[in-house]
N, C-alpha and C. Protein backbone atom coordinates (compact mmCIF):
# COMPACT_ATOMS: atom_id res chain seq x y z
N UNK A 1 63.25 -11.93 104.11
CA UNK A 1 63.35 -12.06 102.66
C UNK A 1 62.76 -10.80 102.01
N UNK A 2 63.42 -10.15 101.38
CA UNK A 2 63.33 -8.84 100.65
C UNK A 2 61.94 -9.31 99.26
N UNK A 3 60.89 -8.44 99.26
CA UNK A 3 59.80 -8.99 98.19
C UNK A 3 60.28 -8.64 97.12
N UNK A 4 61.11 -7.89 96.47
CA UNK A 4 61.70 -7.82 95.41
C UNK A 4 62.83 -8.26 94.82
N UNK A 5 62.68 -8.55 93.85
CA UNK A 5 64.14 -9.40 93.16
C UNK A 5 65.09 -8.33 93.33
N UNK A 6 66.66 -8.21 93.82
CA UNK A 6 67.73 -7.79 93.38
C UNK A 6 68.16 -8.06 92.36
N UNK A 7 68.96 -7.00 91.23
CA UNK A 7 69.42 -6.93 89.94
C UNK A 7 70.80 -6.71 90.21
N UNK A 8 71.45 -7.60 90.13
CA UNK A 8 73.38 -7.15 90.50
C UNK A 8 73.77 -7.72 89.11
N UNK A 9 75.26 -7.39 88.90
CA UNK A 9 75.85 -7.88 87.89
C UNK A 9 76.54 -9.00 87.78
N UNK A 10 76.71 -9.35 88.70
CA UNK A 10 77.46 -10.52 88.72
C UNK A 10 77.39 -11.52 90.05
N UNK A 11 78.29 -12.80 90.03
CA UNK A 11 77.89 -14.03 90.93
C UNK A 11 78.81 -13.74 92.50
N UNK A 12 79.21 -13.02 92.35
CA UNK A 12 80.78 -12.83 93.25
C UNK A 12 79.78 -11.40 94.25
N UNK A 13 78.35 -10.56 93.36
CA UNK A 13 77.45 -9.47 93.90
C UNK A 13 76.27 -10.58 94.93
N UNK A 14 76.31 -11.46 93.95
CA UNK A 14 75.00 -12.27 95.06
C UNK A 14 75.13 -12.87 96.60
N UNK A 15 76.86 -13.14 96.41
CA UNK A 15 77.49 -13.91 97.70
C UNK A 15 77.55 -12.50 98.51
N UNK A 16 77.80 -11.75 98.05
CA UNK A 16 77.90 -10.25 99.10
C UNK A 16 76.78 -9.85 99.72
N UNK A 17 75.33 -10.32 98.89
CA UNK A 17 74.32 -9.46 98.70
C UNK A 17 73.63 -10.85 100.22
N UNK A 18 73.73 -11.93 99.66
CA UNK A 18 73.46 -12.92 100.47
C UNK A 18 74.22 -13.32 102.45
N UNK A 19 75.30 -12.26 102.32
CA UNK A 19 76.07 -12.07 103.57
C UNK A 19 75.06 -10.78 104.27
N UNK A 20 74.63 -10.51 103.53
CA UNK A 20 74.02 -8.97 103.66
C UNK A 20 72.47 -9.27 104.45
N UNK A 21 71.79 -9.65 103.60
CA UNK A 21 70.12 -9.85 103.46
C UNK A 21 69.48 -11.15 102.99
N UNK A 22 68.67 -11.37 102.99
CA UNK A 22 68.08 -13.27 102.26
C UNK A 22 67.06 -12.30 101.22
N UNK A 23 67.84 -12.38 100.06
CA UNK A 23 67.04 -11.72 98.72
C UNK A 23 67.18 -12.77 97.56
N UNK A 24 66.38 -12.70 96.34
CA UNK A 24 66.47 -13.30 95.21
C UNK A 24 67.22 -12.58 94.32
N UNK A 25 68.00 -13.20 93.77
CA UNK A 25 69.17 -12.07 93.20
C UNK A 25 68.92 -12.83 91.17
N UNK A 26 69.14 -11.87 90.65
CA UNK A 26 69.38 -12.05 89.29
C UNK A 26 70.90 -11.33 88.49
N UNK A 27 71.63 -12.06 88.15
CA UNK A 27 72.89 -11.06 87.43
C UNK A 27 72.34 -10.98 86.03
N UNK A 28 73.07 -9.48 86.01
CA UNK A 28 73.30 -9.50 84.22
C UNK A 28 74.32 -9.59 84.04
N UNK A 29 75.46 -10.25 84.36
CA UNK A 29 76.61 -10.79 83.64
C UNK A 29 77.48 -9.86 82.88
N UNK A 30 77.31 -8.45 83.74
CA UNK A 30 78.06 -7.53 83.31
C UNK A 30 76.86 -6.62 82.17
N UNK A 31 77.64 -6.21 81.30
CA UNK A 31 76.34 -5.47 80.10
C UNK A 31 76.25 -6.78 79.26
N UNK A 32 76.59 -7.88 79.42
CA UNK A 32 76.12 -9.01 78.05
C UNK A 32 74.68 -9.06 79.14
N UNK A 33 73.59 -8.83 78.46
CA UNK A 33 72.76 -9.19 78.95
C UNK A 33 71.56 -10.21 77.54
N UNK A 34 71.89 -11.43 78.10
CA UNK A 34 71.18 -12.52 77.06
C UNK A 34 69.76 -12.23 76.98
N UNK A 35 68.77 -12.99 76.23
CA UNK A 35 67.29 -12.14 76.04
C UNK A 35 66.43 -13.41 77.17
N UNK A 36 67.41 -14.61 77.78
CA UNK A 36 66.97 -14.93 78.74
C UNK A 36 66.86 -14.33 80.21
N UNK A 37 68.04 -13.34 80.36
CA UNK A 37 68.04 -12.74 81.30
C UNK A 37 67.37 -11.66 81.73
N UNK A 38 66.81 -10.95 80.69
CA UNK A 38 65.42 -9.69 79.77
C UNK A 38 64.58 -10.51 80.62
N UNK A 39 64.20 -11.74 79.94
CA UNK A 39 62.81 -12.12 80.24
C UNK A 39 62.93 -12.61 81.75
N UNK A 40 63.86 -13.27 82.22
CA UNK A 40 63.79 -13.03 83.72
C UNK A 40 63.94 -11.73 84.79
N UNK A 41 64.66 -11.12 83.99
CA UNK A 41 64.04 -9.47 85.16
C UNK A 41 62.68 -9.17 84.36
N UNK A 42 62.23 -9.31 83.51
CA UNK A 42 60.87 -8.31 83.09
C UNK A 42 59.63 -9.57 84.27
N UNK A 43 60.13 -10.69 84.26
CA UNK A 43 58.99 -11.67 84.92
C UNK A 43 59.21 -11.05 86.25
N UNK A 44 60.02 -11.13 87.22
CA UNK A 44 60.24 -10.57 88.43
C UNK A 44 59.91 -9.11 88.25
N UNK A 45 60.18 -8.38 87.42
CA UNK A 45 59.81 -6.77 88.07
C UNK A 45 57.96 -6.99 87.60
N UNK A 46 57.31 -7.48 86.86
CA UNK A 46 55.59 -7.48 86.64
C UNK A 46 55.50 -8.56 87.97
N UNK A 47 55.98 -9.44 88.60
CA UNK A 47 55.67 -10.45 89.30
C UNK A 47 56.10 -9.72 91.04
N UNK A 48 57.06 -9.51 90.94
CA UNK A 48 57.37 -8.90 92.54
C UNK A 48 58.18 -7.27 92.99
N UNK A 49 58.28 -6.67 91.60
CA UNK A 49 59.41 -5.71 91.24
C UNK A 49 60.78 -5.83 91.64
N UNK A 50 61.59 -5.36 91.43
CA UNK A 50 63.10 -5.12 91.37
C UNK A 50 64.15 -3.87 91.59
N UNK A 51 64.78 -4.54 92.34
CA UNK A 51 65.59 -3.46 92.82
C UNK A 51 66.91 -3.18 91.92
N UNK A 52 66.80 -2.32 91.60
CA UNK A 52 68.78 -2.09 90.88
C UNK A 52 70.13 -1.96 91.69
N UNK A 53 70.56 -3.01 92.29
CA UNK A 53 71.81 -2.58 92.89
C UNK A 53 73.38 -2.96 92.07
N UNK A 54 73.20 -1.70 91.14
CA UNK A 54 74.97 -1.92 90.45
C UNK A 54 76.03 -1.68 90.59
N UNK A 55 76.78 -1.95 90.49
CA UNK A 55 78.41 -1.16 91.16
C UNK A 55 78.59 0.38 91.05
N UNK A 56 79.24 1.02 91.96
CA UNK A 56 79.21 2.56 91.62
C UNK A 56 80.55 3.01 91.18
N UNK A 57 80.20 2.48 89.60
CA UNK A 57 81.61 2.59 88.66
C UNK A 57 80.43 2.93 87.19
N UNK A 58 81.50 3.42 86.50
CA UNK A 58 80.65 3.95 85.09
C UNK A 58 80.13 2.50 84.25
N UNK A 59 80.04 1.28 84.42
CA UNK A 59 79.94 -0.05 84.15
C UNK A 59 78.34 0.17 84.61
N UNK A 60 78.59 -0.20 86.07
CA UNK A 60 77.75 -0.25 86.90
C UNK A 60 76.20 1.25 86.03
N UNK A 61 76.72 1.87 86.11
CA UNK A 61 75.79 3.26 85.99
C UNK A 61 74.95 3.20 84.32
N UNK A 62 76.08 2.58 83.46
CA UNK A 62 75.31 2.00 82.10
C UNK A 62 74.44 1.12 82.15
N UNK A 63 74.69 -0.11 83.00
CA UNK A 63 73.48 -0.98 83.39
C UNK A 63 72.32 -0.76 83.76
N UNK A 64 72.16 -0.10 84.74
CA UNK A 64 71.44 1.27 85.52
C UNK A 64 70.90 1.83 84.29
N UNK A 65 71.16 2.35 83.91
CA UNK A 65 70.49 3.23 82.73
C UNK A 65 69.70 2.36 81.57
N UNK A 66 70.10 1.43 81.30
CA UNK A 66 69.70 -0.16 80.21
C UNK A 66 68.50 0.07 80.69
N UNK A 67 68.74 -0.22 82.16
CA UNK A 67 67.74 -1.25 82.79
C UNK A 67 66.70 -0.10 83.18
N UNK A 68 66.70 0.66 83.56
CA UNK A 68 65.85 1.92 83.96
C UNK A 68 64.78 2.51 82.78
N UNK A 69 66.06 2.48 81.96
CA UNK A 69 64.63 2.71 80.83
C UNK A 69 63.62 1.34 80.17
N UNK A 70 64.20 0.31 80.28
CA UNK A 70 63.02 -0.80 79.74
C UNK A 70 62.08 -1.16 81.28
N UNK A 71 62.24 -0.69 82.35
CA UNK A 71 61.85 -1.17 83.72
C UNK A 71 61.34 0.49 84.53
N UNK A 72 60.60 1.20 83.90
CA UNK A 72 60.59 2.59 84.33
C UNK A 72 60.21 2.58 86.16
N UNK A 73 59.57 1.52 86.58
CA UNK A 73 58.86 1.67 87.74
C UNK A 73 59.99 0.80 88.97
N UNK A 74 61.38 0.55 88.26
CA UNK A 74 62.25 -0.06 89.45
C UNK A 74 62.82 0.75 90.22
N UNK A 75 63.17 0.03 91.62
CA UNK A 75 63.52 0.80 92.70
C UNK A 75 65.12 0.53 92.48
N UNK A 76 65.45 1.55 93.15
CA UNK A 76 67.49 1.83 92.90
C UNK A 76 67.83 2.11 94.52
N UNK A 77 68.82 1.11 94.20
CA UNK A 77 69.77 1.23 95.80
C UNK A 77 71.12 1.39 95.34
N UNK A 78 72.03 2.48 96.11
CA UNK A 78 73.45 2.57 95.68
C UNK A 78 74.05 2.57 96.98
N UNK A 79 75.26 1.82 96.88
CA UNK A 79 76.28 1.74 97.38
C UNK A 79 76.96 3.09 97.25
N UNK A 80 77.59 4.04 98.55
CA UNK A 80 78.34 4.38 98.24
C UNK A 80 79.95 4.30 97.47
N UNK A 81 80.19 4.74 96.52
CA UNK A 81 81.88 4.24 96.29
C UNK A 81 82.58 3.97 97.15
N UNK A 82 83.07 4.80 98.29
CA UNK A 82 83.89 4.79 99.75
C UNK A 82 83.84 3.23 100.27
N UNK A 83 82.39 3.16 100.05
CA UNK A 83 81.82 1.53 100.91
C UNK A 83 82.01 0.34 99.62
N UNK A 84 82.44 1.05 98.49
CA UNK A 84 81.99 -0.23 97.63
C UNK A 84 83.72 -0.65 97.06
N UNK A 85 84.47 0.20 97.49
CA UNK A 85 86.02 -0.02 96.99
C UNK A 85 86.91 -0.70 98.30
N UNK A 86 87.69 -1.72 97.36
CA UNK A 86 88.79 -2.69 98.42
C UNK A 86 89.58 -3.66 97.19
N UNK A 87 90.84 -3.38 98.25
CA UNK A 87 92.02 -4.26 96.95
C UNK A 87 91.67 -3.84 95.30
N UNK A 88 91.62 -2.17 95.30
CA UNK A 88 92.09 -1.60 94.15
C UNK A 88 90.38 -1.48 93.09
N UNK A 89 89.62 -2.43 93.90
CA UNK A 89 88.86 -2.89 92.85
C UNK A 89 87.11 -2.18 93.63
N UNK A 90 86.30 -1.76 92.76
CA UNK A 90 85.02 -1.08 92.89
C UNK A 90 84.15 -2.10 92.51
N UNK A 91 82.58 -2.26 93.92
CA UNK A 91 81.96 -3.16 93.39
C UNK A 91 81.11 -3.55 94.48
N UNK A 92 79.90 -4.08 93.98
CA UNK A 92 79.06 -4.52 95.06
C UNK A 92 79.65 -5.68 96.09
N UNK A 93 80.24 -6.43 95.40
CA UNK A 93 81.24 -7.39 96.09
C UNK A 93 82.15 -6.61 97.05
N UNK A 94 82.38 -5.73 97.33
CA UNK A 94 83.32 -5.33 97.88
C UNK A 94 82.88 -4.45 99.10
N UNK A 95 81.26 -4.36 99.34
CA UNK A 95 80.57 -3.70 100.47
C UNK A 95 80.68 -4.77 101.34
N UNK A 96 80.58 -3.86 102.44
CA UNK A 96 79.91 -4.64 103.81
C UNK A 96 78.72 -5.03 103.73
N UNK A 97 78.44 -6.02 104.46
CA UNK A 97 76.55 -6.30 105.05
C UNK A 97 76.42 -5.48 105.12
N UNK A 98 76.73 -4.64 106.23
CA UNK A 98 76.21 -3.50 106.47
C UNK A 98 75.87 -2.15 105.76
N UNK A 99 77.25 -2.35 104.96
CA UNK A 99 76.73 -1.15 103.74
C UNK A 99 75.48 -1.49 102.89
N UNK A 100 75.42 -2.80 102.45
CA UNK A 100 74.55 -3.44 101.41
C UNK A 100 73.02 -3.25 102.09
N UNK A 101 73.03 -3.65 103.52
CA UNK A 101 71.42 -3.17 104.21
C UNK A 101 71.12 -1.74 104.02
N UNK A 102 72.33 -1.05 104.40
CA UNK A 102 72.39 0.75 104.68
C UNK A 102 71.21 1.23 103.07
N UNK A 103 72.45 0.77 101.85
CA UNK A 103 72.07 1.06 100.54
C UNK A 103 70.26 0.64 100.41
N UNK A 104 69.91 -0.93 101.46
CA UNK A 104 68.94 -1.04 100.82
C UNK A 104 67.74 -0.74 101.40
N UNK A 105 68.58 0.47 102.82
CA UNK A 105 67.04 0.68 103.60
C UNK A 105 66.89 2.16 103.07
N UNK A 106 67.54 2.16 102.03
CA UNK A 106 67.30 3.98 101.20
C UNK A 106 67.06 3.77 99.86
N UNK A 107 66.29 2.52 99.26
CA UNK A 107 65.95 2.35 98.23
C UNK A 107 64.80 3.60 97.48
N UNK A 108 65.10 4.07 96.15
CA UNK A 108 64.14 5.18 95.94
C UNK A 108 63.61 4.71 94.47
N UNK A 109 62.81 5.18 94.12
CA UNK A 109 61.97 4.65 92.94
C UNK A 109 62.24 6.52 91.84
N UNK A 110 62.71 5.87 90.89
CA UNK A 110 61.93 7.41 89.73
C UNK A 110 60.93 7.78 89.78
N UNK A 111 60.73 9.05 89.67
CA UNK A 111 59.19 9.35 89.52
C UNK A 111 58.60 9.76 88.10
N UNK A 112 57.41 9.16 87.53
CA UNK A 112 57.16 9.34 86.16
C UNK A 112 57.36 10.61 85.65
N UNK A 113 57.00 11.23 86.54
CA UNK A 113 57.28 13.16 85.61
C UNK A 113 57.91 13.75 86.58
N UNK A 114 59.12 13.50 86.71
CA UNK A 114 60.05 14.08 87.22
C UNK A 114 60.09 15.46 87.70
N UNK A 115 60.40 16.46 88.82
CA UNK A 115 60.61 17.55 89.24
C UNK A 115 61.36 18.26 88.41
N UNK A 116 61.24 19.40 88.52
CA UNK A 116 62.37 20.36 88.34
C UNK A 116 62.90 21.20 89.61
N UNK A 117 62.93 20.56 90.72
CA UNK A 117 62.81 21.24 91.86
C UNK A 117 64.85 22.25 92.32
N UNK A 118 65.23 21.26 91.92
CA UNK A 118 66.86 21.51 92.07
C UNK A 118 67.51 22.24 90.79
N UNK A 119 68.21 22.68 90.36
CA UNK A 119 68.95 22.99 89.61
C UNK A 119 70.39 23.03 89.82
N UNK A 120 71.38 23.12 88.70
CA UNK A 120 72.69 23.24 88.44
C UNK A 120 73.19 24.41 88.90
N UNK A 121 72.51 25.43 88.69
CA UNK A 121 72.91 27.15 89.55
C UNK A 121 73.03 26.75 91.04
N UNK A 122 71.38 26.22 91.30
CA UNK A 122 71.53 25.82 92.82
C UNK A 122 73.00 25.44 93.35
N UNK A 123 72.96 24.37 92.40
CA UNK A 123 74.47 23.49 93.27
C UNK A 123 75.78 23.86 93.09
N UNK A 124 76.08 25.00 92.14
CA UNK A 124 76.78 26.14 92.21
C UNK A 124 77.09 26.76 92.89
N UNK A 125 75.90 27.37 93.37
CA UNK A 125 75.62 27.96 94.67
C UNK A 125 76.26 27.60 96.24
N UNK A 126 75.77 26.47 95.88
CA UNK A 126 75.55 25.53 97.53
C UNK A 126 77.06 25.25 97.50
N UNK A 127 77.88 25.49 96.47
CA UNK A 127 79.67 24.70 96.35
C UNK A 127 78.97 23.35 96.26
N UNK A 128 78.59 22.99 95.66
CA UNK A 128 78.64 21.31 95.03
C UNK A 128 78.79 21.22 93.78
N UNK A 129 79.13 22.25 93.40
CA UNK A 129 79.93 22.45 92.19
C UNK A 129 80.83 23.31 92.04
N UNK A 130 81.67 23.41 91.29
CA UNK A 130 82.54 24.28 90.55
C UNK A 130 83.65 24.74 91.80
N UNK A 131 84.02 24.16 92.66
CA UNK A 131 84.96 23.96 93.58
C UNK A 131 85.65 23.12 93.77
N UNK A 132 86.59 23.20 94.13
CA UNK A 132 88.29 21.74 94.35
C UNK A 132 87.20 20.78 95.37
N UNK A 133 86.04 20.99 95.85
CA UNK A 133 86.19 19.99 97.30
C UNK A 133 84.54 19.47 96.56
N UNK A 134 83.47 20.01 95.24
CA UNK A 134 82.40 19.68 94.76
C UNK A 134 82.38 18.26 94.78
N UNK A 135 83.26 17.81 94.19
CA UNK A 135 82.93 15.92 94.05
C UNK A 135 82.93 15.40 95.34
N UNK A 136 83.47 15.47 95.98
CA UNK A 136 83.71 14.71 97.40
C UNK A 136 82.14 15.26 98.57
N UNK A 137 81.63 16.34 98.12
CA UNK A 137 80.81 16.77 99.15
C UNK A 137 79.55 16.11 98.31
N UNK A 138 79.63 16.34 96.88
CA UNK A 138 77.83 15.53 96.14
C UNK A 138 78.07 14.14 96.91
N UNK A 139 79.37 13.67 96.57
CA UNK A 139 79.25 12.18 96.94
C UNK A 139 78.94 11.45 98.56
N UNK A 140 79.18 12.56 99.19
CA UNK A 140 78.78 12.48 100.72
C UNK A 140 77.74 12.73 100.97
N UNK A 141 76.69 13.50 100.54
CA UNK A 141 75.31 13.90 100.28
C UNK A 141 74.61 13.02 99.65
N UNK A 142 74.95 12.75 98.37
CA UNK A 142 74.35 11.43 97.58
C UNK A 142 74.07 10.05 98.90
N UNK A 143 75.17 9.92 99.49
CA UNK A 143 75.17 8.93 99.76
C UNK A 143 73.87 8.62 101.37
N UNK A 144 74.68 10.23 101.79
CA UNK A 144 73.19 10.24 103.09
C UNK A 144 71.33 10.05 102.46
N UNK A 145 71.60 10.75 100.82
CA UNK A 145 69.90 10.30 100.44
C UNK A 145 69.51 9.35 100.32
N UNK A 146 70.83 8.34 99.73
CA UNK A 146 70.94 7.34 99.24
C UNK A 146 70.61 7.26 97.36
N UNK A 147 71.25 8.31 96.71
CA UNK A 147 71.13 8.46 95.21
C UNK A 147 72.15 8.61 94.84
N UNK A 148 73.33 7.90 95.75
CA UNK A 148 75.00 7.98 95.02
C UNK A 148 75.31 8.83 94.19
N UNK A 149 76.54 8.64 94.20
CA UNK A 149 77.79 9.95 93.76
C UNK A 149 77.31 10.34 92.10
N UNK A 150 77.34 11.09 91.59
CA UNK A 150 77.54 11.50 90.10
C UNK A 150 77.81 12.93 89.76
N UNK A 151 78.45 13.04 88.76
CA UNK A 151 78.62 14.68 88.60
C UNK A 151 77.47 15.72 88.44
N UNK A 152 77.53 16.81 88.54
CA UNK A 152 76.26 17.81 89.01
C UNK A 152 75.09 17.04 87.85
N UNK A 153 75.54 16.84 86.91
CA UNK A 153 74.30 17.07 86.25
C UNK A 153 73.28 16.14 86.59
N UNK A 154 73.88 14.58 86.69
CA UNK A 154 73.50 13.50 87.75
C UNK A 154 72.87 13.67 88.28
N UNK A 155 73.63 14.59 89.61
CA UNK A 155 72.97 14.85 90.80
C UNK A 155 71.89 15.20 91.06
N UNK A 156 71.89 16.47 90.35
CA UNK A 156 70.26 17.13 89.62
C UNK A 156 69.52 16.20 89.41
N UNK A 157 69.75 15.52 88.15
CA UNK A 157 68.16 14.45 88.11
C UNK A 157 68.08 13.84 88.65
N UNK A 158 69.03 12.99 89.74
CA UNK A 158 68.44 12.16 90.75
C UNK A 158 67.36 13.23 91.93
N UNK A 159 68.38 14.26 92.47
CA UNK A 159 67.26 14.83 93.05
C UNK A 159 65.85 14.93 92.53
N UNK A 160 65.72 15.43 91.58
CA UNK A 160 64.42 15.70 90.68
C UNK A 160 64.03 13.99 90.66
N UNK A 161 64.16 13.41 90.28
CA UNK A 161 63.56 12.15 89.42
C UNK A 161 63.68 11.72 90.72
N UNK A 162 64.40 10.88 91.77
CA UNK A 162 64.05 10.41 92.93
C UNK A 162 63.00 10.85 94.18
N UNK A 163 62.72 12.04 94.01
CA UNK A 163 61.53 12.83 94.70
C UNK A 163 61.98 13.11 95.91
N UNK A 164 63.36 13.55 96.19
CA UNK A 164 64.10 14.19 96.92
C UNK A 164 63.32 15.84 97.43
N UNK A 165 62.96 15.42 98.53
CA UNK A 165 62.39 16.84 99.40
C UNK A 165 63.48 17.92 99.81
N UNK A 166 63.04 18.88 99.84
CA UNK A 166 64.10 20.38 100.04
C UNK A 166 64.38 19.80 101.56
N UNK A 167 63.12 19.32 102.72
CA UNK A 167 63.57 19.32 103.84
C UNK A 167 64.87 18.08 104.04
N UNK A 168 64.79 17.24 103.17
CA UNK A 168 65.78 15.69 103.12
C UNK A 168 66.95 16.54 102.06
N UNK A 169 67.18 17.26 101.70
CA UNK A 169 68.54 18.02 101.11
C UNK A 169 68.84 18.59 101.69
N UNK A 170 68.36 19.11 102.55
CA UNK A 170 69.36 20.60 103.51
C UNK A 170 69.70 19.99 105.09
N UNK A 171 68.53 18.88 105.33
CA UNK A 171 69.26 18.01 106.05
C UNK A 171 70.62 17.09 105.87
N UNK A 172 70.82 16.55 104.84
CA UNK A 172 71.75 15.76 104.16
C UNK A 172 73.54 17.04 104.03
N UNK A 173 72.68 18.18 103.25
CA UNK A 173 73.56 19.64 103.54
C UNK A 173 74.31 19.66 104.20
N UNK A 174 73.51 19.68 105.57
CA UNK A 174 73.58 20.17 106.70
C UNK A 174 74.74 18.89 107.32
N UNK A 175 74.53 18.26 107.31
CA UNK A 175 75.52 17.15 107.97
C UNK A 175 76.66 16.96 107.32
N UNK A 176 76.86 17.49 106.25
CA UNK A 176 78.36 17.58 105.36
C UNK A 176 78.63 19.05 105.44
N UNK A 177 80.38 19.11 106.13
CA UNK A 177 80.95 20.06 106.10
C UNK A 177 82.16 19.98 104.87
N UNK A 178 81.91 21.32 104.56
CA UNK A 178 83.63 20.86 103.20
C UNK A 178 84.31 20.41 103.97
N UNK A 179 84.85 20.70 105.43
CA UNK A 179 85.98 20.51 105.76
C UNK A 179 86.14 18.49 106.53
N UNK A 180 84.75 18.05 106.26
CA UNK A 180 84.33 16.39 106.41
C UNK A 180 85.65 15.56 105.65
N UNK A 181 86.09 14.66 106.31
CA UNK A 181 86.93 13.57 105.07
C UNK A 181 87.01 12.14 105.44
């Protein structure tokens, strides 16, 4: 049993999440989030903390963001997209067990004062940007840190704000070739 509450969006995320792991799950019902459902993640994250696992769709990533800023000290697990898409449709429901453990044995927390350790030149640099093959290689990298796919600028603050080490990026680097698919 996982000591922290899981935060998914929906009832169709808990049956996935429950094939997966024996966790306490809470939905927010998509972005309607009622001020009963507030007061039940704010009781679980002061009572046992909470994990964010949302779909890795722009839905999913607004929730994430809601919830991140009223909950500064929650831990975030992502699904890769690759692992989270089937029958057309993107979603925690749609991982494996196995992806759903993968996502949740790389759970990472924000850090209050964030790094500036990475930059946008950097990833310029590195071709994780501004190249035909940039999206597909952040999102393969994201996914080895476990701080999922987003466009550079994303990427950046997760590195920075997740407390992503130079030696855990060039490892992650290092195991993605452009020519990977």
């Amino acid at each position: 049993m996982l000591k922290e509450v899981l935060i998914v969006e929906g009832k169709s995320d808990v049956t996935a999440v429950n094939r997966a792991v024996e966790a306490d799950c809470i939905t927010t019902s998509g972005f309607n989030f009622t001020r009963q459902t507030l007061k039940n993640i704010s009781a679980a994250y002061n009572r046992r903390g909470i994990i964010i696992l949302t779909d890795p769709d722009t839905a999913g990533e607004n929730i994430r963001k809601f919830l991140s800023e009223r909950f500064p000290k929650a831990k975030h697990a992502y699904i890769p997209r690759d692992e989270a898409t089937a029958n057309d449709d993107v979603g925690v429901e749609q991982a494996s067990p196995e992806s759903i453990r993968r996502a949740l044995s790389k759970v990472r927390t924000m850090e209050i004062n964030p790094r500036e350790e990475f930059t946008t030149a950097e990833m310029v640099s590195l071709k994780l940007s501004g190249n035909p093959d940039s999206a597909r290689l952040r999102d393969k990298v994201g996914a080895i840190l476990g701080i999922g796919y987003g466009n550079v600028k994303t990427f950046v603050r997760r590195l920075n704000n997740y407390g992503v080490t130079r030696e855990e990026f060039w490892e992650a680097l290092n195991n993605v070739t452009p020519s990977d698919s």
